[in-house]
Every structure is written in C-alpha cells, then in structure tokens.
N, C-alpha and C. Protein backbone atom coordinates (compact mmCIF):
# COMPACT_ATOMS: atom_id res chain seq x y z
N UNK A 1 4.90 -29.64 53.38
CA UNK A 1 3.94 -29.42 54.44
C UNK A 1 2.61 -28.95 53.87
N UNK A 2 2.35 -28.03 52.79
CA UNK A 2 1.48 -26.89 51.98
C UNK A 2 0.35 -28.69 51.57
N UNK A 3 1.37 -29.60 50.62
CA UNK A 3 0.83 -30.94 50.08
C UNK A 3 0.20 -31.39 51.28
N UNK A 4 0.28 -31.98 52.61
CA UNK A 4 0.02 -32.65 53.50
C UNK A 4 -0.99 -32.29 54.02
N UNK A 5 -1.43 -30.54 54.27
CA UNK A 5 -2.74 -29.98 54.24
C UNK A 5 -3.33 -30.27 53.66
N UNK A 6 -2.95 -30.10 52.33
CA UNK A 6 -3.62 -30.27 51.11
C UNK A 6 -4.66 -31.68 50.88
N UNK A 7 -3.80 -32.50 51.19
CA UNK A 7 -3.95 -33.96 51.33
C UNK A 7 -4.90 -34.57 51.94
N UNK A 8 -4.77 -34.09 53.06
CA UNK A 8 -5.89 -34.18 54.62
C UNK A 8 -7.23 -33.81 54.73
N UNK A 9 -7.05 -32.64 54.05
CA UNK A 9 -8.38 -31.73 54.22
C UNK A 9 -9.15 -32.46 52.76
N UNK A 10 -8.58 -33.22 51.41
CA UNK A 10 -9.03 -33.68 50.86
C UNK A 10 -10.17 -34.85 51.62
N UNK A 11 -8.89 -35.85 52.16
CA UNK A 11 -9.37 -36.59 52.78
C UNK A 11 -10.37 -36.72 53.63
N UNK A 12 -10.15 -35.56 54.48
CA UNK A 12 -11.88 -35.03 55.30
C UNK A 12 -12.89 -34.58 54.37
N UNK A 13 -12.66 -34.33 53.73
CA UNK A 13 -14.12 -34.07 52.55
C UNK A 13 -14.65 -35.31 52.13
N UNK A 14 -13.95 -36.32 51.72
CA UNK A 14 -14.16 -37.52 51.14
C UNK A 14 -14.98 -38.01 52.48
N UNK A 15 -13.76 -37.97 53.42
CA UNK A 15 -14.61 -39.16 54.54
C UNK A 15 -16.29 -38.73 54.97
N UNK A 16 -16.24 -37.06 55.07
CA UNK A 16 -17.77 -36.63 54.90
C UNK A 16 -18.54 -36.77 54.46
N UNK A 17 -18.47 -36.86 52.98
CA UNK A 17 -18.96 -37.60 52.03
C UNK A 17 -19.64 -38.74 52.38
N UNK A 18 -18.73 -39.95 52.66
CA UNK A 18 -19.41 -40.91 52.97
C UNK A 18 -19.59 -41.17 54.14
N UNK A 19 -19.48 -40.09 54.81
CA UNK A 19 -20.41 -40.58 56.35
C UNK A 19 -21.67 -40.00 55.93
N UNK A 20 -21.99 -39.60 55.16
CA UNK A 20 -23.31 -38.53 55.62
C UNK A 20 -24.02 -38.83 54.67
N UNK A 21 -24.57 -40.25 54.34
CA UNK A 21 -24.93 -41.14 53.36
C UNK A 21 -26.97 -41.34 53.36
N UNK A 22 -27.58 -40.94 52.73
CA UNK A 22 -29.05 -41.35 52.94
C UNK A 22 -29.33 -42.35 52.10
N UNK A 23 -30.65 -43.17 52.55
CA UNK A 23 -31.37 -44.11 51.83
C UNK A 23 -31.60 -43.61 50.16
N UNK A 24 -31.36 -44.05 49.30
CA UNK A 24 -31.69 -43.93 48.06
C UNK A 24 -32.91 -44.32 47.63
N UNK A 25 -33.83 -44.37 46.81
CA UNK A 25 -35.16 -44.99 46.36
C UNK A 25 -34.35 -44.35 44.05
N UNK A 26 -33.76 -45.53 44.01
CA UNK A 26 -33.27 -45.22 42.09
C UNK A 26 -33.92 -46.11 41.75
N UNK A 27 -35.31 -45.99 41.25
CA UNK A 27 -35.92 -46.91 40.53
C UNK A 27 -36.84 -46.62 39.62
N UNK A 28 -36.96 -47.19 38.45
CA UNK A 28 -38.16 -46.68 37.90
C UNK A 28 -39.39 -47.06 38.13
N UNK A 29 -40.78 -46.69 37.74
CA UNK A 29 -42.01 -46.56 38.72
C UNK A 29 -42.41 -48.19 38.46
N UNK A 30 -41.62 -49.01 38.00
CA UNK A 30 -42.22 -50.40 37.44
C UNK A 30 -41.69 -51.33 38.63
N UNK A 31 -40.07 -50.73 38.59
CA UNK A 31 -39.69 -51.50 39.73
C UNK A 31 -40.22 -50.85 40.63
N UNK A 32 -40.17 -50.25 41.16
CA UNK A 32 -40.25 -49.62 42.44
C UNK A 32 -41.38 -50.31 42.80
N UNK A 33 -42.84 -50.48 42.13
CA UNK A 33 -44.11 -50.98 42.46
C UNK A 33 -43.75 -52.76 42.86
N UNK A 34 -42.87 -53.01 41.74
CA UNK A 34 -42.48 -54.45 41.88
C UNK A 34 -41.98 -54.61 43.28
N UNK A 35 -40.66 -53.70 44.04
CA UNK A 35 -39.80 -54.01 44.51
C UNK A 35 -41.16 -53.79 45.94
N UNK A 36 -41.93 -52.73 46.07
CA UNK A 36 -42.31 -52.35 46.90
C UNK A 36 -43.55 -53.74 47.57
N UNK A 37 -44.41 -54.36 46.57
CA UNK A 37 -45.31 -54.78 46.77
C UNK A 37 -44.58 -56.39 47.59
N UNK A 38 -43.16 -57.04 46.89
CA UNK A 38 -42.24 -57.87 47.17
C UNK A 38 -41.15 -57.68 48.34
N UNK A 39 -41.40 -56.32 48.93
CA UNK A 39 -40.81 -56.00 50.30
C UNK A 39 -41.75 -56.24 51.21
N UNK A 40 -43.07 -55.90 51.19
CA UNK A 40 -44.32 -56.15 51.99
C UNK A 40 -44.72 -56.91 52.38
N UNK A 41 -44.79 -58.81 51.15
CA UNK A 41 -44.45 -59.35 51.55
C UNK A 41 -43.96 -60.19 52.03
N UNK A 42 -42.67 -59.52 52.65
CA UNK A 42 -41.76 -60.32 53.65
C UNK A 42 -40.67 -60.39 52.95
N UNK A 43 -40.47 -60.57 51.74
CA UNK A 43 -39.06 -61.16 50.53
C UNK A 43 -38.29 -59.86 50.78
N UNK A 44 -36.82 -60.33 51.04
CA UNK A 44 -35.74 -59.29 50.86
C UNK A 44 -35.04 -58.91 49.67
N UNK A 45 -35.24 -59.31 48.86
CA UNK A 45 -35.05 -58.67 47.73
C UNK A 45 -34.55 -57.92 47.10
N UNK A 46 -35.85 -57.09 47.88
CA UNK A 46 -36.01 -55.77 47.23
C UNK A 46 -34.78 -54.55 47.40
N UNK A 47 -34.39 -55.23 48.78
CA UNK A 47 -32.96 -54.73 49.54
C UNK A 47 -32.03 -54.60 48.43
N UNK A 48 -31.72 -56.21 48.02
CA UNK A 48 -30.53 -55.99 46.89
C UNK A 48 -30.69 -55.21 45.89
N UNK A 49 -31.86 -54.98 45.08
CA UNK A 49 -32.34 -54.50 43.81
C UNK A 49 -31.60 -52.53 44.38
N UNK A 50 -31.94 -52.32 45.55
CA UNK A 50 -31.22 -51.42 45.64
C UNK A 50 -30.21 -51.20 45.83
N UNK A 51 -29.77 -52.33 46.44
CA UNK A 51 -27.98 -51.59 46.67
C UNK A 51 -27.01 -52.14 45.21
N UNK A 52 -27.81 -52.59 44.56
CA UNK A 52 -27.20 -53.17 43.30
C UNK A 52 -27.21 -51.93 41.80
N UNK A 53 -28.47 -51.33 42.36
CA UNK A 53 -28.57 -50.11 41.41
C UNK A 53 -27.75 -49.16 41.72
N UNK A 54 -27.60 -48.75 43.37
CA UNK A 54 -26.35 -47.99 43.73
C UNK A 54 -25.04 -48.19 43.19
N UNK A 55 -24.87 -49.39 43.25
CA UNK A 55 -23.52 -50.37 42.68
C UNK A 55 -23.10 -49.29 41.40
N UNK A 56 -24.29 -49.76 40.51
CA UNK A 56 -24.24 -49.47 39.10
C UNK A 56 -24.11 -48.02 39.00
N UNK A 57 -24.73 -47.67 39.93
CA UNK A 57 -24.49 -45.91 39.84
C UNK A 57 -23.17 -45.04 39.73
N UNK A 58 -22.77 -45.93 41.26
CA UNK A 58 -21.31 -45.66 41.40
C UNK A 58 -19.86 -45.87 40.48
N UNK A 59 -19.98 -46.51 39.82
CA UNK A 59 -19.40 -47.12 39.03
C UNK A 59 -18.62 -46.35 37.70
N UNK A 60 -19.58 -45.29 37.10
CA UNK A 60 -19.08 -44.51 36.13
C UNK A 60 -17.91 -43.51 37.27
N UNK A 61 -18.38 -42.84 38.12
CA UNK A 61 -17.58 -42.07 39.01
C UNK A 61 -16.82 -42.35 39.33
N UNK A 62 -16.61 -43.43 39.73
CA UNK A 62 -15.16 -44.33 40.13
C UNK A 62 -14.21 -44.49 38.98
N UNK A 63 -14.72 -45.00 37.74
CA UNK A 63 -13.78 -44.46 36.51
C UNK A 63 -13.37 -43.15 36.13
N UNK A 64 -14.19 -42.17 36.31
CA UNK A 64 -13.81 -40.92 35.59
C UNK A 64 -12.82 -40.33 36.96
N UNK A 65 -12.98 -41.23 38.39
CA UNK A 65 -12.38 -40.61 39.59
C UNK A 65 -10.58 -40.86 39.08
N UNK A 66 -10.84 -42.93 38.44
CA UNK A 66 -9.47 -43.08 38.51
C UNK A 66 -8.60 -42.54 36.88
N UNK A 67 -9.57 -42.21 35.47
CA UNK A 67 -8.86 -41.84 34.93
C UNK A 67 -8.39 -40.14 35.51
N UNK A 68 -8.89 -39.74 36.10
CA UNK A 68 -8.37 -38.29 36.61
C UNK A 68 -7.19 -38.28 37.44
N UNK A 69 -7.39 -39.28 38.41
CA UNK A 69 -5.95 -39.21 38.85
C UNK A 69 -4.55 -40.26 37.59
N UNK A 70 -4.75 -40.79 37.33
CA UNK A 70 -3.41 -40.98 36.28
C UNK A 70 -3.59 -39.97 34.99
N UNK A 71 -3.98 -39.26 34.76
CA UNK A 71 -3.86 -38.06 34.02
C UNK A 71 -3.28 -36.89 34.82
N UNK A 72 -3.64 -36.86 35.67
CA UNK A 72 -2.90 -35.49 36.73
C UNK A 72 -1.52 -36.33 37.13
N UNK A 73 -1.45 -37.48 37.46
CA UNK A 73 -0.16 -38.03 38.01
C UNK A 73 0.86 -37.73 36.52
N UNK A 74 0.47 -38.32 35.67
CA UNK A 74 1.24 -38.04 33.87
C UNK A 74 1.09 -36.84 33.51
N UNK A 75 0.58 -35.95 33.66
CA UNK A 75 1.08 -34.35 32.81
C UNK A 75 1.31 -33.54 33.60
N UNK A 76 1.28 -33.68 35.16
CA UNK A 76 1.30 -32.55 36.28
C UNK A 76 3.45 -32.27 35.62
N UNK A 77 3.13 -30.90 36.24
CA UNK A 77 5.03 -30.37 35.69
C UNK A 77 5.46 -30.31 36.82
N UNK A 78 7.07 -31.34 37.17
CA UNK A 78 7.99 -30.81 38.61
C UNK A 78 9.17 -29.50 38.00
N UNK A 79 9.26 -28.99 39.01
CA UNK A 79 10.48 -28.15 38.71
C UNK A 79 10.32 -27.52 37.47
N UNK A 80 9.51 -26.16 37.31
CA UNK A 80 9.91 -25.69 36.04
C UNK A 80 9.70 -24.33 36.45
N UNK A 81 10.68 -23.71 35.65
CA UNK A 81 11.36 -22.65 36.16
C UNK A 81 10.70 -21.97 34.62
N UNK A 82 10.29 -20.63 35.18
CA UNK A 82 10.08 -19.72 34.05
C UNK A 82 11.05 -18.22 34.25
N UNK A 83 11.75 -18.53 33.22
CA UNK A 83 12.48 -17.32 32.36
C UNK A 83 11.81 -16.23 31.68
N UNK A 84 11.37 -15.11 32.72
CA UNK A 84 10.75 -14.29 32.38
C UNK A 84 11.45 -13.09 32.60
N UNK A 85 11.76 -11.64 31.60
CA UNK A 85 11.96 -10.88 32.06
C UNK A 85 11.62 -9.76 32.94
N UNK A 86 12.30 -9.04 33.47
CA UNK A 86 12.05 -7.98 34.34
C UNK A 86 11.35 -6.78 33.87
N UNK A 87 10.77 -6.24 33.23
CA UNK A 87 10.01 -5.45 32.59
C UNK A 87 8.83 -5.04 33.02
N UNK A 88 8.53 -3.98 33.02
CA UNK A 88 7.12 -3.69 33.42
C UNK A 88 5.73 -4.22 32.16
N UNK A 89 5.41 -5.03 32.40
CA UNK A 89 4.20 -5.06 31.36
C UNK A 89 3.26 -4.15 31.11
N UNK A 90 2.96 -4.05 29.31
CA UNK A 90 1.38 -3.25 29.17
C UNK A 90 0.65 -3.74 29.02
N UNK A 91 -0.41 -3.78 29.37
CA UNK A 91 -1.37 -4.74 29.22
C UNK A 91 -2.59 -4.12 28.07
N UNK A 92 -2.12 -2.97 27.37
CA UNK A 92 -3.17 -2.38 26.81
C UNK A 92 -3.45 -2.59 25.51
C-alpha cells in the first residue's frame, strides 16, 4: 500500500510537470535572428527549428531517466534481514 502512494504521488509530479509546460525560445542569437526574420515572413519553419531543438534537449534526460531506472531495478535489495545485536551502542 506504502509503494502505491509512493507510486502515485510520483506520478502526479510527473504529470505536473508536463502540464505546466511554457514556450521555449533555445537558440543561439544567429538562429534566433534567422528563425525570427523567416517567421515574419509567413514560413513555418521556424516552428520546427524549435520543437526540434526541444527534441534534442530532451533526449539526454530521457537516457540518464532510463539508465536510472534499470540500475535501481538491478541493485535495489528484497528481503534482507540484518543481524544486529542487542546492545546499547557508544557512539563516542
């Protein structure tokens, strides 16, 4: 049940995430002049040049997202029991 919270409330963060999305401007000042003067006029373009740089953006994150989860899926520990004695510890 503790996992299923767990799970959910992930999931609502994520979905927040991408609801709550603004216009980007990732360009450098060469394109941007390019893309800007070729939006004006009239050519769409300039549209793709951005959502294509987003593309590219996204892209490292999405790897480091999925090597993180098969690294946590492969070394996470089930069932392990620690054999510790009853003792008062010193910590000094």
């Amino acid at each position: 049940m503790k996992n299923i919270k767990k799970m959910l409330a992930s999931l609502a963060v994520l979905l927040m995430l991408f609801l709550s999305t603004q216009n980007l401007h990732a360009q450098c000042a060469m394109c941007a002049a390019n893309a800007e003067t070729s939006h004006n006029s009239g050519n769409t373009k300039a549209d793709g040049l951005n959502k294509g740089i987003l593309v590219l953006l996204a892209a490292p994150y999405l790897a480091a997202a999925v090597v993180g989860y098969i690294w946590y899926k492969r070394f996470r520990r089930k069932n392990v029991e620690l054999n510790m004695r009853n003792e008062k510890l010193n910590l000094n």
